[in-house]
C-alpha atoms as a PDB file:
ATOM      1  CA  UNK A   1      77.858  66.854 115.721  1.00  0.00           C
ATOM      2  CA  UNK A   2      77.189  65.967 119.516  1.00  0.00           C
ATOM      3  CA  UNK A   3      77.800  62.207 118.378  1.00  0.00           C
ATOM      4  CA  UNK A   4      81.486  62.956 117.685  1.00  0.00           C
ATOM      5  CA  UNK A   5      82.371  65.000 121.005  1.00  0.00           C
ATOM      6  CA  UNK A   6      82.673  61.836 123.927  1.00  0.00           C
ATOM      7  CA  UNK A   7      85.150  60.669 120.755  1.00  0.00           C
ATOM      8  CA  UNK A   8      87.582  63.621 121.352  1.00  0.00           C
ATOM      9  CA  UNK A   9      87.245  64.402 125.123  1.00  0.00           C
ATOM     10  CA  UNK A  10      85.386  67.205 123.753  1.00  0.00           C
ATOM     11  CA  UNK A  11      82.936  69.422 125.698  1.00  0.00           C
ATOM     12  CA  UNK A  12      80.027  71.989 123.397  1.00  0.00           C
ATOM     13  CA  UNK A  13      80.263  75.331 125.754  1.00  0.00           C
ATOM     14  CA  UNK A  14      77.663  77.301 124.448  1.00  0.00           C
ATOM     15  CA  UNK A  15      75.756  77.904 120.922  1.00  0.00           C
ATOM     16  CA  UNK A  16      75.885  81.621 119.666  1.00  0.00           C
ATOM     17  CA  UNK A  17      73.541  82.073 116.779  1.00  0.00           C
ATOM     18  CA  UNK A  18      74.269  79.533 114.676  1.00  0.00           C
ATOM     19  CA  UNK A  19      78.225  79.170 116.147  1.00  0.00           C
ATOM     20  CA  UNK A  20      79.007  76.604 118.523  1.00  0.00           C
ATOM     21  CA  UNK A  21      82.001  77.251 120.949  1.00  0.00           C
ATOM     22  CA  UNK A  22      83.696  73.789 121.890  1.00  0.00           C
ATOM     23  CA  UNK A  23      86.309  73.242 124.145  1.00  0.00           C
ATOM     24  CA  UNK A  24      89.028  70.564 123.706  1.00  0.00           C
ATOM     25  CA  UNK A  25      91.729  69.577 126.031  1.00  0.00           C
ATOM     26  CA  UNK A  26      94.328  68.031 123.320  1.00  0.00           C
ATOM     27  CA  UNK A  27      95.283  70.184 120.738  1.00  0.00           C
ATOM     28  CA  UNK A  28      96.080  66.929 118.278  1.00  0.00           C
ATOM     29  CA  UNK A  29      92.112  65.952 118.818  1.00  0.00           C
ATOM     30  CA  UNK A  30      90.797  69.409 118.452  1.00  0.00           C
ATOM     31  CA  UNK A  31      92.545  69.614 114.615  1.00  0.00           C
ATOM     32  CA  UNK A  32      91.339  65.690 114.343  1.00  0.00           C
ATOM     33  CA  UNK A  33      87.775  67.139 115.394  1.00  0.00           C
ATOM     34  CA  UNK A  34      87.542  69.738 113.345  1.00  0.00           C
ATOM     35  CA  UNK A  35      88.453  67.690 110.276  1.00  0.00           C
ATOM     36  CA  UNK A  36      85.766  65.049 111.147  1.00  0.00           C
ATOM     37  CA  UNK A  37      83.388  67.950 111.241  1.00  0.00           C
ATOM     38  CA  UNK A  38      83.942  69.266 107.972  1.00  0.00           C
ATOM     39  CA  UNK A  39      84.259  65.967 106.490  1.00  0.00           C
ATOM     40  CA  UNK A  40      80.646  65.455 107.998  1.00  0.00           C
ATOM     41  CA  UNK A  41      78.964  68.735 107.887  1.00  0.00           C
ATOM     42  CA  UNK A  42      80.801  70.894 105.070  1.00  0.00           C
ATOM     43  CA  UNK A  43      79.232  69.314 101.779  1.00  0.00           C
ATOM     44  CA  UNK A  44      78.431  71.251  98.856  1.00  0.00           C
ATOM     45  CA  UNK A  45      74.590  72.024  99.126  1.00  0.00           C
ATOM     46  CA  UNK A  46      74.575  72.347 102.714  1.00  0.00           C
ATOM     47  CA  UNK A  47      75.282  75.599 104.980  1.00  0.00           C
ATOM     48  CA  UNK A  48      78.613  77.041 105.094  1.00  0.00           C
ATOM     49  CA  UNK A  49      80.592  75.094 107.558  1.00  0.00           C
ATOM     50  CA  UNK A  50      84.022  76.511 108.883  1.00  0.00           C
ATOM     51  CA  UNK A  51      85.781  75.566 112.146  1.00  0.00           C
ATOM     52  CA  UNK A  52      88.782  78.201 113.568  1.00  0.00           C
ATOM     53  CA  UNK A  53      90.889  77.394 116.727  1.00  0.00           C
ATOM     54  CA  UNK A  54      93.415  78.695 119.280  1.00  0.00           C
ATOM     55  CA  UNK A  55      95.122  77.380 122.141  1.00  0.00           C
ATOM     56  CA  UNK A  56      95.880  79.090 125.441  1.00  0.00           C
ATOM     57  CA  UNK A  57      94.620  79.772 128.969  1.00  0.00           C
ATOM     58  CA  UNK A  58      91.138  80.703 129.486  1.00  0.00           C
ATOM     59  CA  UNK A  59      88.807  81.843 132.754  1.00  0.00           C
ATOM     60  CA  UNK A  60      85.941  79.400 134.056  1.00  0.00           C
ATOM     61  CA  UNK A  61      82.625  81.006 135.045  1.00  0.00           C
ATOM     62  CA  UNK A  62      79.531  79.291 135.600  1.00  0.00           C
ATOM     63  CA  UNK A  63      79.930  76.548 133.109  1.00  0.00           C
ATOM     64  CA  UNK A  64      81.286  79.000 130.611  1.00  0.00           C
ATOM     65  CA  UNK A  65      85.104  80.376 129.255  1.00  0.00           C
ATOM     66  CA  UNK A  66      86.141  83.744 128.880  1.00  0.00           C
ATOM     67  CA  UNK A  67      89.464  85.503 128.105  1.00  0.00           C
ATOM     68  CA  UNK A  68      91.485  86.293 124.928  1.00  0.00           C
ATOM     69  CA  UNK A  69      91.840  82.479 123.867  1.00  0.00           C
ATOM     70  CA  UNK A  70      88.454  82.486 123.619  1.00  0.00           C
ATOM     71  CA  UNK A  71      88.066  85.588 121.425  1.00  0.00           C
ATOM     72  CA  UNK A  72      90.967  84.354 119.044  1.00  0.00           C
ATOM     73  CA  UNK A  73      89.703  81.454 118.644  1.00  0.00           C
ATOM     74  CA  UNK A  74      86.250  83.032 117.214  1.00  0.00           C
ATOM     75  CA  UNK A  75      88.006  85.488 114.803  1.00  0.00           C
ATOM     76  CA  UNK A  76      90.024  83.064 113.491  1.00  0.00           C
ATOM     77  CA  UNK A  77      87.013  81.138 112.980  1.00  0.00           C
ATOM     78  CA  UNK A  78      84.899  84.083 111.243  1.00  0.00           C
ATOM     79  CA  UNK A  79      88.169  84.235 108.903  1.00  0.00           C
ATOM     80  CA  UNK A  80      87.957  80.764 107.746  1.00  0.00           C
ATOM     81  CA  UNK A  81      86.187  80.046 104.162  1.00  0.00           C
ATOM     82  CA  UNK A  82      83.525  77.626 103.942  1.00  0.00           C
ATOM     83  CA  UNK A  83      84.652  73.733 104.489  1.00  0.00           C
ATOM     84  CA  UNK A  84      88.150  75.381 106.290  1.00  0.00           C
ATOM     85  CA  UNK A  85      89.843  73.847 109.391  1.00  0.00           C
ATOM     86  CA  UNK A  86      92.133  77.176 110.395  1.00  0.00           C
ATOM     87  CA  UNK A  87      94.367  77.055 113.561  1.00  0.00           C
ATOM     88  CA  UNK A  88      96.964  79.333 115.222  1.00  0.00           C
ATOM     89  CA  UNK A  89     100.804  78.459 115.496  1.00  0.00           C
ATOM     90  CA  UNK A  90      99.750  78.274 119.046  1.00  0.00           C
ATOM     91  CA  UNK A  91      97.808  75.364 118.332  1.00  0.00           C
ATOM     92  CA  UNK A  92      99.906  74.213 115.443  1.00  0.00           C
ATOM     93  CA  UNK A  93     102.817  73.716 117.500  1.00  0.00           C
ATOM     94  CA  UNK A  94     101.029  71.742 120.352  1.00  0.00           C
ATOM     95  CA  UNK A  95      99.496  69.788 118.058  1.00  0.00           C
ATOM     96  CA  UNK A  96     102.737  68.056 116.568  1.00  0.00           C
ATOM     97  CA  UNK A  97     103.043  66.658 113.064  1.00  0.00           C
ATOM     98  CA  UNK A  98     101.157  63.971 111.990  1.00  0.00           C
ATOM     99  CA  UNK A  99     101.460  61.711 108.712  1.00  0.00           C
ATOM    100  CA  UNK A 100      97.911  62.411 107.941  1.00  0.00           C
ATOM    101  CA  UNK A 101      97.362  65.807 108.637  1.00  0.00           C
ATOM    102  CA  UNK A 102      98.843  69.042 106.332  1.00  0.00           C
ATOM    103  CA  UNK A 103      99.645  71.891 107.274  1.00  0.00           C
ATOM    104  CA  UNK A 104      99.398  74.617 105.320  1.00  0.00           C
ATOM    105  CA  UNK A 105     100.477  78.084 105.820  1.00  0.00           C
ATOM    106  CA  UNK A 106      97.282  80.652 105.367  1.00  0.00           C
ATOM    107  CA  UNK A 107     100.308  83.789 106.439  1.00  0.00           C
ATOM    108  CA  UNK A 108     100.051  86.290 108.796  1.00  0.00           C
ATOM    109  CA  UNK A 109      96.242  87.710 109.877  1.00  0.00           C
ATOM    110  CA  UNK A 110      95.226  90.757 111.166  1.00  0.00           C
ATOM    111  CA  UNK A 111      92.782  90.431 114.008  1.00  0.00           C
ATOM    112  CA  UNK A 112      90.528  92.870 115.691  1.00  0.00           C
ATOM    113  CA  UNK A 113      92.035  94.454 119.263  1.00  0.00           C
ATOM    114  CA  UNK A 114      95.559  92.504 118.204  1.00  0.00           C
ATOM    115  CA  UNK A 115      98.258  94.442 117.628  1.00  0.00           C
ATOM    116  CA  UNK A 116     100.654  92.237 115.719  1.00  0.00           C
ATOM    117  CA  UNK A 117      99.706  90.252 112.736  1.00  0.00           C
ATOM    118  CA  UNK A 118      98.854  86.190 114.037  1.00  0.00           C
ATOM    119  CA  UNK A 119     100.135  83.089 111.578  1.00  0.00           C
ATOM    120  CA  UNK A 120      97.710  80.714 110.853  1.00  0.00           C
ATOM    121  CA  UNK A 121      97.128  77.564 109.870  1.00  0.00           C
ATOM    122  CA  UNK A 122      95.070  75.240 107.243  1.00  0.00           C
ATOM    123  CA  UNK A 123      94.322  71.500 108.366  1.00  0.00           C
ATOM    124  CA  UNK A 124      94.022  69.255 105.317  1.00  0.00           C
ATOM    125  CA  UNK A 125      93.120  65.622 106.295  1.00  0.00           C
ATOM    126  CA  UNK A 126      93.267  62.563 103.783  1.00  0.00           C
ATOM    127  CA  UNK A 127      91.062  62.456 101.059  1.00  0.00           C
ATOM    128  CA  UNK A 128      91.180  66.650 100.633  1.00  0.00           C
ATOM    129  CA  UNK A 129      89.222  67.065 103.940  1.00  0.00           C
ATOM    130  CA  UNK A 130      89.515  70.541 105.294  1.00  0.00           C
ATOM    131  CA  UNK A 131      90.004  72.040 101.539  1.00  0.00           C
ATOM    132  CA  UNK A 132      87.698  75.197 101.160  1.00  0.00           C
ATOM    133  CA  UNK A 133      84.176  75.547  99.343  1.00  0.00           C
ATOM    134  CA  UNK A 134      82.632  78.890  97.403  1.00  0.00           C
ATOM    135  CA  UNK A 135      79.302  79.982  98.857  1.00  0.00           C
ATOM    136  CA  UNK A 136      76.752  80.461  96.396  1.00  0.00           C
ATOM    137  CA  UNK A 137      75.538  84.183  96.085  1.00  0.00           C
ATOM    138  CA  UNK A 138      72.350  83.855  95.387  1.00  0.00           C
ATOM    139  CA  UNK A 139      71.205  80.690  97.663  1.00  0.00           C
ATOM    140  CA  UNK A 140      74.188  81.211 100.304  1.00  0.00           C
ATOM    141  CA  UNK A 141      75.022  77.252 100.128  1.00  0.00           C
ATOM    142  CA  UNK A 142      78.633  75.644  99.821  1.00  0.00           C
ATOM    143  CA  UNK A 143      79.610  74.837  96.231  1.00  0.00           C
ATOM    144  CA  UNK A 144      82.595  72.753  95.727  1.00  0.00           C
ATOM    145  CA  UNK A 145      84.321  75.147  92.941  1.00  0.00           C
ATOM    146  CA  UNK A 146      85.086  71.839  91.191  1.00  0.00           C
ATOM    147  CA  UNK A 147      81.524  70.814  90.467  1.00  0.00           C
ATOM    148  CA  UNK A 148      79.770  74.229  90.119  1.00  0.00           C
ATOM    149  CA  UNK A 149      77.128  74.231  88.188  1.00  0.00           C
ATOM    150  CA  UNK A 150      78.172  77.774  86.884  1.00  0.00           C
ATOM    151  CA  UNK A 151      80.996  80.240  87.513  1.00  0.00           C
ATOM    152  CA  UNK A 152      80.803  84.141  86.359  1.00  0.00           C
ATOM    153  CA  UNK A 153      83.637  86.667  86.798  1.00  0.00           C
ATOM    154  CA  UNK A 154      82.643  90.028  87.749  1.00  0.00           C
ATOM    155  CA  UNK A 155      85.572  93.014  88.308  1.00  0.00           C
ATOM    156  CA  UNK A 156      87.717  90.053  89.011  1.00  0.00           C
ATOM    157  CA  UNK A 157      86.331  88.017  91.176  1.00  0.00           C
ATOM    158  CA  UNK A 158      84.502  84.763  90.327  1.00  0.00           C
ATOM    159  CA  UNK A 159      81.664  83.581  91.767  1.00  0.00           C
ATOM    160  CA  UNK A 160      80.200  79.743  91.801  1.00  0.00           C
ATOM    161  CA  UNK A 161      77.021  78.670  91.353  1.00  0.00           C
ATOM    162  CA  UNK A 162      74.753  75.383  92.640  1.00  0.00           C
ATOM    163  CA  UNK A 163      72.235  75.123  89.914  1.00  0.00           C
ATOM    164  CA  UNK A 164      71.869  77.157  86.920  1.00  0.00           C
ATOM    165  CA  UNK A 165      68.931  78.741  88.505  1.00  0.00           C
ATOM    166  CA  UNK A 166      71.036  80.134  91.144  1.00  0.00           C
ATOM    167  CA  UNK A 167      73.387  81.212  88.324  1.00  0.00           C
ATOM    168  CA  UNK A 168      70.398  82.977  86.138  1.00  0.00           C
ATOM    169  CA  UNK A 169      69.267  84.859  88.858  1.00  0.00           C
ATOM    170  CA  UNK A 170      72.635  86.228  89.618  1.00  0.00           C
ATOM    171  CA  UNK A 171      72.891  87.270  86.035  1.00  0.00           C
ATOM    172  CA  UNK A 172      69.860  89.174  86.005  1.00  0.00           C
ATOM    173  CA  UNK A 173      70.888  91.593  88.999  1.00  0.00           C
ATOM    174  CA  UNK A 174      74.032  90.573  90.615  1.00  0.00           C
ATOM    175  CA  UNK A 175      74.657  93.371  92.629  1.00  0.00           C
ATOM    176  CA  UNK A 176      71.353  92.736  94.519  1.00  0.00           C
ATOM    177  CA  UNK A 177      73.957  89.250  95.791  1.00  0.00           C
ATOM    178  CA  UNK A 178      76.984  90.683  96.113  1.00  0.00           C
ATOM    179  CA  UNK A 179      76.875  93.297  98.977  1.00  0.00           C
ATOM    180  CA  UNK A 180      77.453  90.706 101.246  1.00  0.00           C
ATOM    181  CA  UNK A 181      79.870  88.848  99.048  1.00  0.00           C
ATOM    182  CA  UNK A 182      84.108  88.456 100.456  1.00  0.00           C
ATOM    183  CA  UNK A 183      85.156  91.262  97.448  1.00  0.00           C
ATOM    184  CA  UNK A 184      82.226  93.357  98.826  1.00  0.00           C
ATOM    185  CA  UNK A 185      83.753  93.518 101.901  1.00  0.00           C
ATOM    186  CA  UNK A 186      86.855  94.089 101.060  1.00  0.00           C
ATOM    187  CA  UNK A 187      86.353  96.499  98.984  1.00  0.00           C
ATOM    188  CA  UNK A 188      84.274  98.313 101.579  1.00  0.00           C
ATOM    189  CA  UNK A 189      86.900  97.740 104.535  1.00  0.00           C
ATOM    190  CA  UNK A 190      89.502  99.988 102.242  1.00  0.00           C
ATOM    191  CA  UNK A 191      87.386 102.683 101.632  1.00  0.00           C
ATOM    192  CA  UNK A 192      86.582 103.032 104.940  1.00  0.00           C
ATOM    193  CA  UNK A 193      90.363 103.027 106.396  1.00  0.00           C
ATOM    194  CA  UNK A 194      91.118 105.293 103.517  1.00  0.00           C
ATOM    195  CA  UNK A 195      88.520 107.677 104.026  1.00  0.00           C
ATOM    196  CA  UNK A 196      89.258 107.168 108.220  1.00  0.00           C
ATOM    197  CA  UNK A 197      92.560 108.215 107.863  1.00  0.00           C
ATOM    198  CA  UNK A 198      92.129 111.095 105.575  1.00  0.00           C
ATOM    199  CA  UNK A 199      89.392 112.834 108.226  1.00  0.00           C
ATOM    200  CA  UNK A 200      91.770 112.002 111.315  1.00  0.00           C
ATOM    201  CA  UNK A 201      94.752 113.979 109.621  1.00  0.00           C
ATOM    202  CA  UNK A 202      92.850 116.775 108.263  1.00  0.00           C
ATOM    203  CA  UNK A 203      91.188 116.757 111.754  1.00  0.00           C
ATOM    204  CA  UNK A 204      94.756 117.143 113.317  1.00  0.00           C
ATOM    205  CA  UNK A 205      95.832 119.427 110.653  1.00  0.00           C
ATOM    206  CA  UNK A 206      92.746 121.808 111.270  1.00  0.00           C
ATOM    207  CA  UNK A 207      93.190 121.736 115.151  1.00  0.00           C
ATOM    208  CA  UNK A 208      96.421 122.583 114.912  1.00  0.00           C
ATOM    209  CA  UNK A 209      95.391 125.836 112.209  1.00  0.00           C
ATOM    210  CA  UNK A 210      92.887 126.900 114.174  1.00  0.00           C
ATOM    211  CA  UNK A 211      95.281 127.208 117.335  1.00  0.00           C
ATOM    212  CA  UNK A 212      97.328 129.586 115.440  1.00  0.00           C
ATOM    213  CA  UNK A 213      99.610 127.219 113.353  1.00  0.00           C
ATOM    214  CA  UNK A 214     100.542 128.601 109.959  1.00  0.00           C
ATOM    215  CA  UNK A 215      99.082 126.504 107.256  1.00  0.00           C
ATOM    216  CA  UNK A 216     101.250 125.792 104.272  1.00  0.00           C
ATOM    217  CA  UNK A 217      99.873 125.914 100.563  1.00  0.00           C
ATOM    218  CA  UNK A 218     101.268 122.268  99.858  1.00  0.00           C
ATOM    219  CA  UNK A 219      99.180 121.088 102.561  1.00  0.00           C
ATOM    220  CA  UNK A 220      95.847 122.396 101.010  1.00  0.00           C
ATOM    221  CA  UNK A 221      97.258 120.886  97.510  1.00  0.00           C
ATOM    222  CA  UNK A 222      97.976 117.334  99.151  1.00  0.00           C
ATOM    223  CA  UNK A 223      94.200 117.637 101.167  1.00  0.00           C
ATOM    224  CA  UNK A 224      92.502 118.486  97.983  1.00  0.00           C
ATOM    225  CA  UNK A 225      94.393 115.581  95.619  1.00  0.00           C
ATOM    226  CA  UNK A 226      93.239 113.229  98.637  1.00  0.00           C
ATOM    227  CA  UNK A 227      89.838 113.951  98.469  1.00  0.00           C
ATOM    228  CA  UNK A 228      89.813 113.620  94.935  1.00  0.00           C
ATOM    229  CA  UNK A 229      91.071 109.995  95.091  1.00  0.00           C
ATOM    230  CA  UNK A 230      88.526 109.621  97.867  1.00  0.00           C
ATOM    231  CA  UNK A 231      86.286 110.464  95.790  1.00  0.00           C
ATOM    232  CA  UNK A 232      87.305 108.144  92.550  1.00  0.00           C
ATOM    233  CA  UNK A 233      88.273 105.473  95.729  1.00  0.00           C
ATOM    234  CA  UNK A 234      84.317 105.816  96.347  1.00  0.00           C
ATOM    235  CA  UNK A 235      83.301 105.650  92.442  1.00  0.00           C
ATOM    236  CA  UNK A 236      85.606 102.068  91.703  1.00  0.00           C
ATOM    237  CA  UNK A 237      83.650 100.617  95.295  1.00  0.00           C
ATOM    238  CA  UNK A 238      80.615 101.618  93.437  1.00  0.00           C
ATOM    239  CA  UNK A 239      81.291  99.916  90.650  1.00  0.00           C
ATOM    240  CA  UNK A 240      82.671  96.649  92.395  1.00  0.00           C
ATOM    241  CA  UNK A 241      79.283  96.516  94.145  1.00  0.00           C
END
């Protein structure tokens, strides 16, 4: 990948496990560089590879950048699905239009520390460059959903598969590969804002009993019905997993 930097006036930062922060002076080449990246480094049978990017001011220290550009830029990145080019209308609209480059609208993202939902952006170069992979489950490589070797369905979700060995193994226990898995997750994320919410208003609502407030009978009626669909919330995760 250092080969293609001096190309686009690019600069490598800093590696963070096995993320590389790069900066890039011209929005245009950063979207050009991230599609020559992918194009060169996303194949399926090879690591995940997934580039994210945001425009905007940023602090210097010691060789370094710091600031919120800098952090979008990341989580926009960590959103991004295997073989993705993602981008921010911030960098969307510096970037212009151009006749080989699409555009296409990924909707409104909810970032960590953000308060409003941010747009973003999918780069698709000529030839399909910049269109997403699946990860394999079981081995963790990119698998082009097109040429999968296998594909099984499980509480809605599918899952692709390198080689059928990849795809037996998942068969025999697939929840051992799916904890990790993007349904996993999500399916994890709810329950935990659902069961986060319910303990912050019964919190409130038992501070304000205990300081004298009369409690109402609904109340212990509504708090009882929640924790019962907490508690089928937490069965249907189970089963998901």
């Amino acid at each position: 990948m250092e080969a293609l930097l001096p190309e686009f006036e690019a600069e490598e930062i800093k590696t963070i496990g096995d993320a590389v922060m790069i900066r890039v002076s011209d929005p245009d080449a950063a979207v050009r560089l991230g599609l020559r990246i992918v194009d060169e480094l996303a194949a399926p049978g090879s690591p995940p590879v997934r580039v994210g990017m945001h425009s905007g001011t940023a602090v210097p220290i010691d060789g370094d950048w710091f600031g919120g550009t800098v952090n979008l830029a990341a989580r926009v990145g960590g959103v991004a699905r295997a073989g993705e080019v993602l981008m921010t209308e911030e960098t969307r609209s510096r970037a212009g239009e151009a006749d080989d480059i699409e555009l296409e609208s990924r909707g409104p993202q909810r970032f960590r520390h953000l308060p409003d939902p941010v747009p973003v952006y999918r780069a698709v170069g000529s030839g399909g460059v910049g269109r997403p992979l699946e990860i394999d489950p079981v081995c963790r490589m990119a698998v082009d959903p097109e040429d999968a070797a296998g594909v099984r369905r499980r509480r809605g979700y599918s899952y692709y598969f390198c080689s059928e060995d990849c795809e037996r193994a998942f068969a025999a226990d697939p929840r051992r590969y799916i904890g990790t898995s993007e349904a996993a997750r999500a399916a994890r994320k709810g329950f935990l804002i659902n069961l986060a919410i319910f303990l912050v208003v019964g919190g409130a609502h038992l501070i304000a009993w205990a300081s004298g407030s009369e409690p109402h009978a609904s109340m212990f009626v509504l708090f009882g019905a929640w924790a019962l669909a907490i508690a089928l919330h937490y069965r249907a995760v189970r089963r998901v997993l």
